[in-house]
C-alpha atoms as a PDB file:
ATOM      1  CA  UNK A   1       0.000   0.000   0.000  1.00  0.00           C
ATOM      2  CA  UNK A   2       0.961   3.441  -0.728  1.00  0.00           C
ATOM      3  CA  UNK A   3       1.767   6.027   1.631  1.00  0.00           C
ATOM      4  CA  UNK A   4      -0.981   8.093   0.274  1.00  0.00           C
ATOM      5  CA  UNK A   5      -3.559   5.084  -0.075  1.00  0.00           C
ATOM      6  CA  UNK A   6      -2.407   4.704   3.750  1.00  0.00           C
ATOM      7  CA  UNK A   7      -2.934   7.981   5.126  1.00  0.00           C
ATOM      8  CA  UNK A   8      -6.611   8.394   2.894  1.00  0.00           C
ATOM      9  CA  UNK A   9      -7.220   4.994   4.644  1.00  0.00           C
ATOM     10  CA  UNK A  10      -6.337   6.774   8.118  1.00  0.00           C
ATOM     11  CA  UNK A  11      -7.846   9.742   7.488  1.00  0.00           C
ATOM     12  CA  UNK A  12     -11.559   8.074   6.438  1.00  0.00           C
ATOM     13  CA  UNK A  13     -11.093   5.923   9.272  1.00  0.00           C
ATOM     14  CA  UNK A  14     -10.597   8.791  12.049  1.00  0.00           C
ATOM     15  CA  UNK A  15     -13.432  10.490  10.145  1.00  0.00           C
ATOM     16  CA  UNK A  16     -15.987   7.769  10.915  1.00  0.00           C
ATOM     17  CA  UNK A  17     -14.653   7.073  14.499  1.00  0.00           C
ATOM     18  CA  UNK A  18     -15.208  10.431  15.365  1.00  0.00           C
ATOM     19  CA  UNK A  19     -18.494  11.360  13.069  1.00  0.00           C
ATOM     20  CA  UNK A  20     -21.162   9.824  15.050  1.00  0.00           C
ATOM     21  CA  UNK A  21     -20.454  10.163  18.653  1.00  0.00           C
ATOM     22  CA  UNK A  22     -24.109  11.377  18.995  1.00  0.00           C
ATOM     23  CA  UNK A  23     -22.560  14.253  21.431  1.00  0.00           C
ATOM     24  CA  UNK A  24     -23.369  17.086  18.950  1.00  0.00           C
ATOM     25  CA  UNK A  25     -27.202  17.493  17.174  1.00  0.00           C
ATOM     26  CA  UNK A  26     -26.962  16.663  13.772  1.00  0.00           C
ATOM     27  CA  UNK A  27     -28.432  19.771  11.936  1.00  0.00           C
ATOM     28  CA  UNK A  28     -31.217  18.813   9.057  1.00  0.00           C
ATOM     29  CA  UNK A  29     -30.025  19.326   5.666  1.00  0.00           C
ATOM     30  CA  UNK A  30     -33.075  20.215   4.096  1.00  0.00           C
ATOM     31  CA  UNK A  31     -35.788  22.849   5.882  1.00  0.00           C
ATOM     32  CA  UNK A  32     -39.126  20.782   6.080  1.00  0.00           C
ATOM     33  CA  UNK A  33     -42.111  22.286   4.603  1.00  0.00           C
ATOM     34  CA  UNK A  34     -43.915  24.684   6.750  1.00  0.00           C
ATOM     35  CA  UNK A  35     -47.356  23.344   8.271  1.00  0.00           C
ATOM     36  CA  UNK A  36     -50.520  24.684   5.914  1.00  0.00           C
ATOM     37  CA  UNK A  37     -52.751  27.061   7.685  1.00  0.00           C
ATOM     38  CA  UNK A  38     -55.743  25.452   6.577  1.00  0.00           C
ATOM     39  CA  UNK A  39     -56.301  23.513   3.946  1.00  0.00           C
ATOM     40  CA  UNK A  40     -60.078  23.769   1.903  1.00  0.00           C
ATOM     41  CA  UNK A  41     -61.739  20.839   1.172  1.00  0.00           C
ATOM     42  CA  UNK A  42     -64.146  21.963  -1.566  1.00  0.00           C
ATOM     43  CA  UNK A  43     -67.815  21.272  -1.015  1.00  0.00           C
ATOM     44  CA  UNK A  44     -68.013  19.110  -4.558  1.00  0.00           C
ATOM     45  CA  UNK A  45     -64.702  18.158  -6.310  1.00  0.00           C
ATOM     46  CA  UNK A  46     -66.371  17.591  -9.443  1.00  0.00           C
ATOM     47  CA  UNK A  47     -69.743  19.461 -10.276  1.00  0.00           C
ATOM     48  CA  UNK A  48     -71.684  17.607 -12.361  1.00  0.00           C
ATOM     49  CA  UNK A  49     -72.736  19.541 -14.984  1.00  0.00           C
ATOM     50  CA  UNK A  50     -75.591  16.949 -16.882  1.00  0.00           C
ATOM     51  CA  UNK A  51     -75.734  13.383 -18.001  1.00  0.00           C
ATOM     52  CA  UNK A  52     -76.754  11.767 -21.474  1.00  0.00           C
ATOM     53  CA  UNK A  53     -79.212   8.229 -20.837  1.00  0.00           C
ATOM     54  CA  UNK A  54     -78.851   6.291 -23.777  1.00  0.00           C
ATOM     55  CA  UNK A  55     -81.405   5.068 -25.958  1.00  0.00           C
ATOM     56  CA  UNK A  56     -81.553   1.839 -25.282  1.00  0.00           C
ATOM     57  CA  UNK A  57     -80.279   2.477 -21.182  1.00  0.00           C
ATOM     58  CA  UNK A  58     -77.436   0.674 -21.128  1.00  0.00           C
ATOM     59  CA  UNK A  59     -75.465   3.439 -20.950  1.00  0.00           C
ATOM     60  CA  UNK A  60     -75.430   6.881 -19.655  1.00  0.00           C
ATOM     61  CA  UNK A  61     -72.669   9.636 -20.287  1.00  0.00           C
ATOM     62  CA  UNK A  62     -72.066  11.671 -17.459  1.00  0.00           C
ATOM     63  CA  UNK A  63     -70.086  15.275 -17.769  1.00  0.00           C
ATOM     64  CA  UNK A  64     -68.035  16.758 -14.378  1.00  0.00           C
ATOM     65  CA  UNK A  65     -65.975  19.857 -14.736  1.00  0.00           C
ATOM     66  CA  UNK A  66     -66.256  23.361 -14.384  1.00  0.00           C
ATOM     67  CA  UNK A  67     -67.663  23.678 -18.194  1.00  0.00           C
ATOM     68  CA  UNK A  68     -69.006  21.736 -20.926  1.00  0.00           C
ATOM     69  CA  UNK A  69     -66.538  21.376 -24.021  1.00  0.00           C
ATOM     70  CA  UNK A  70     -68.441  21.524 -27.544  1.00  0.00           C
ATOM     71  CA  UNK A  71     -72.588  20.618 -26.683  1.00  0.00           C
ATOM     72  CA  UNK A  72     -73.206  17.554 -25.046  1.00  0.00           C
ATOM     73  CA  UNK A  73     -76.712  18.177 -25.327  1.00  0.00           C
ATOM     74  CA  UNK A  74     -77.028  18.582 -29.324  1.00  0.00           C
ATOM     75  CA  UNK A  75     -74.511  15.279 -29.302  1.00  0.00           C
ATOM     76  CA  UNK A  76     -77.140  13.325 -26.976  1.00  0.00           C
ATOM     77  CA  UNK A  77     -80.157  14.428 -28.836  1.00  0.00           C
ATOM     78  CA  UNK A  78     -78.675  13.586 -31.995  1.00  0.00           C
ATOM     79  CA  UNK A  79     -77.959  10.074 -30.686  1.00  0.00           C
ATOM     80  CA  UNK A  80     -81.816   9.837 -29.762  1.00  0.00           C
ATOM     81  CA  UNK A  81     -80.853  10.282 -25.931  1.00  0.00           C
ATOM     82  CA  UNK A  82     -82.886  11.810 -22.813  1.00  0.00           C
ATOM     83  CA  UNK A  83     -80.571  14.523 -21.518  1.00  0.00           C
ATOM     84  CA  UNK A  84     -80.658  15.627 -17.273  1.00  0.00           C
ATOM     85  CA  UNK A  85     -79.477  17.989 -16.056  1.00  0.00           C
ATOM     86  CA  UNK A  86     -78.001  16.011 -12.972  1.00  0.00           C
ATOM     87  CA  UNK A  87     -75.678  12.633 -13.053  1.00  0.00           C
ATOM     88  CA  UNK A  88     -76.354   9.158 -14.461  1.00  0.00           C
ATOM     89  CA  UNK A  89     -79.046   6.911 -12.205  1.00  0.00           C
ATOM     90  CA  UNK A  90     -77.355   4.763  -9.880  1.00  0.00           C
ATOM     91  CA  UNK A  91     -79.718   1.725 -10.176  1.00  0.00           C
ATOM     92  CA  UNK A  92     -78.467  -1.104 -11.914  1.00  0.00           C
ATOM     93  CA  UNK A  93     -74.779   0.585 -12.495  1.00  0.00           C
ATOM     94  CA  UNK A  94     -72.690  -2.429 -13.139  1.00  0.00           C
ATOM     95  CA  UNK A  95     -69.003  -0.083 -14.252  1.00  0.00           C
ATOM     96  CA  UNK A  96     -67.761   3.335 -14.633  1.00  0.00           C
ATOM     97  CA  UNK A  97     -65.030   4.335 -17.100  1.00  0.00           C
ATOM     98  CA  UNK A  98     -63.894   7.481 -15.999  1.00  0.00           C
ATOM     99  CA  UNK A  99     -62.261   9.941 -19.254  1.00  0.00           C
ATOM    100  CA  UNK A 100     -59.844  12.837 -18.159  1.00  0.00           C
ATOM    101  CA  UNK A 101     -59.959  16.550 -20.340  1.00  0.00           C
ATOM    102  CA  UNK A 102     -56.450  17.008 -21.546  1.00  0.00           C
ATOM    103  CA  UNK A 103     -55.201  19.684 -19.674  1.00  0.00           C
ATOM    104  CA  UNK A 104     -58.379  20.685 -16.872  1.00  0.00           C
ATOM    105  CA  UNK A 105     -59.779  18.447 -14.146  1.00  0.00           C
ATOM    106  CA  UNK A 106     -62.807  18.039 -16.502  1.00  0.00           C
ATOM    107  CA  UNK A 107     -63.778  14.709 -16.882  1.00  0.00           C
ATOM    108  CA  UNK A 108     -66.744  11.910 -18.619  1.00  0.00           C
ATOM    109  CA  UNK A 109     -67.734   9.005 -16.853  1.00  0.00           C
ATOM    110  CA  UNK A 110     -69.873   6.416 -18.860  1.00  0.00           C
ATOM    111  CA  UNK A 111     -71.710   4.618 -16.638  1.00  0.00           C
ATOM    112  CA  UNK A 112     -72.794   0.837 -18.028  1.00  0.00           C
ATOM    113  CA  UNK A 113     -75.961  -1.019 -16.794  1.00  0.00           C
ATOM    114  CA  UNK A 114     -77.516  -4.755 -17.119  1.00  0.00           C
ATOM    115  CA  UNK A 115     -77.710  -6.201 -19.233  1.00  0.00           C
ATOM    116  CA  UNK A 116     -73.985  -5.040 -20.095  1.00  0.00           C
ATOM    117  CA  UNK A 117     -71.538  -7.174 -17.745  1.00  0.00           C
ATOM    118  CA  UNK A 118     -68.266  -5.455 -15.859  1.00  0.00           C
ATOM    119  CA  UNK A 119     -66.145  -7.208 -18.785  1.00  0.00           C
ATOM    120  CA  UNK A 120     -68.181  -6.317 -21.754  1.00  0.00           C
ATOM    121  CA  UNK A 121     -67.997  -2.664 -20.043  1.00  0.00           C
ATOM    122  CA  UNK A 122     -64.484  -2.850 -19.276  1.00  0.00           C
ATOM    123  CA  UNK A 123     -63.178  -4.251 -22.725  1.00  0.00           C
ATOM    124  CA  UNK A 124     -65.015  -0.992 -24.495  1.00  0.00           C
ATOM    125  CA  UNK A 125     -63.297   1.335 -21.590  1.00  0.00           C
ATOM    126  CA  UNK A 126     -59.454   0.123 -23.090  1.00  0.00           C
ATOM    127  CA  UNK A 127     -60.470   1.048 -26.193  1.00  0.00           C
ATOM    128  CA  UNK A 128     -60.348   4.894 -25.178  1.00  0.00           C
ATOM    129  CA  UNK A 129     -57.641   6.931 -24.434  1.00  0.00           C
ATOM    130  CA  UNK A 130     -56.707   8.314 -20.832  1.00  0.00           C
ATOM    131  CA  UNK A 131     -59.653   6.254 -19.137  1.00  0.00           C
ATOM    132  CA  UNK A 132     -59.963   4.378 -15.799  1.00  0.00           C
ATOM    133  CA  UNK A 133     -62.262   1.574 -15.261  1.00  0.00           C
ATOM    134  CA  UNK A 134     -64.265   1.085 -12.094  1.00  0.00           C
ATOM    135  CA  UNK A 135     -66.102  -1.158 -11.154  1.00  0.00           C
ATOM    136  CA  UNK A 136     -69.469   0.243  -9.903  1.00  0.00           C
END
């Protein structure tokens, strides 16, 4: 061995012997994040703005957000649907897939009903892009 690879050797040696004698408070290296004064739950994360029933019920469109992008009403009419003014029915709900807005917390959920089965419903939720399937 080297005399410098010998005194490095020494050196990290007396460095550790002496580092963590636990006599001195080891100071925090990073400041943690000051406590939030109070943090606002809002009343209803995602306002549902209306809901499209399909014609033949087993599915209903339902549209959360803080607006309605292009008219969800003229598209459900069109489609020979019963437009509300408040979310799907909750009877007979069998899955969800759940559709993200690029770029806003604005978001579709199709709910699917019997006689549609969780699979049939969840094979038709892969198919479109930035969804989540629930079941229920």
């Amino acid at each position: 061995m080297t005399r410098s690879r010998r005194f490095a050797v020494a050196f990290a040696s007396a460095a550790l012997l002496t580092a963590g004698t636990g006599s001195e408070k080891s100071k925090p290296l990073v400041k943690p994040d000051p406590e939030p004064a109070k943090v606002e739950v809002p009343e209803q994360p995602h306002q549902v703005l209306g809901s499209c029933l399909a014609a033949d019920r087993k599915s209903c469109t339902e549209y959360e957000g803080a607006s309605l992008a292009g008219d969800p009403k003229a598209a459900c009419a069109k489609a020979k649907g019963t437009w509300a003014d408040q979310g799907c029915p909750a009877d007979g709900r069998v899955a969800t897939c759940i559709q993200r807005a690029t770029g806003s917390d604005d978001r579709t959920l199709t709910r699917s009903y019997a006689p549609m089965t969780p699979q049939q419903a969840q094979a038709a939720c892969k198919k479109v892009a930035r969804s989540a399937f629930l079941a229920r």
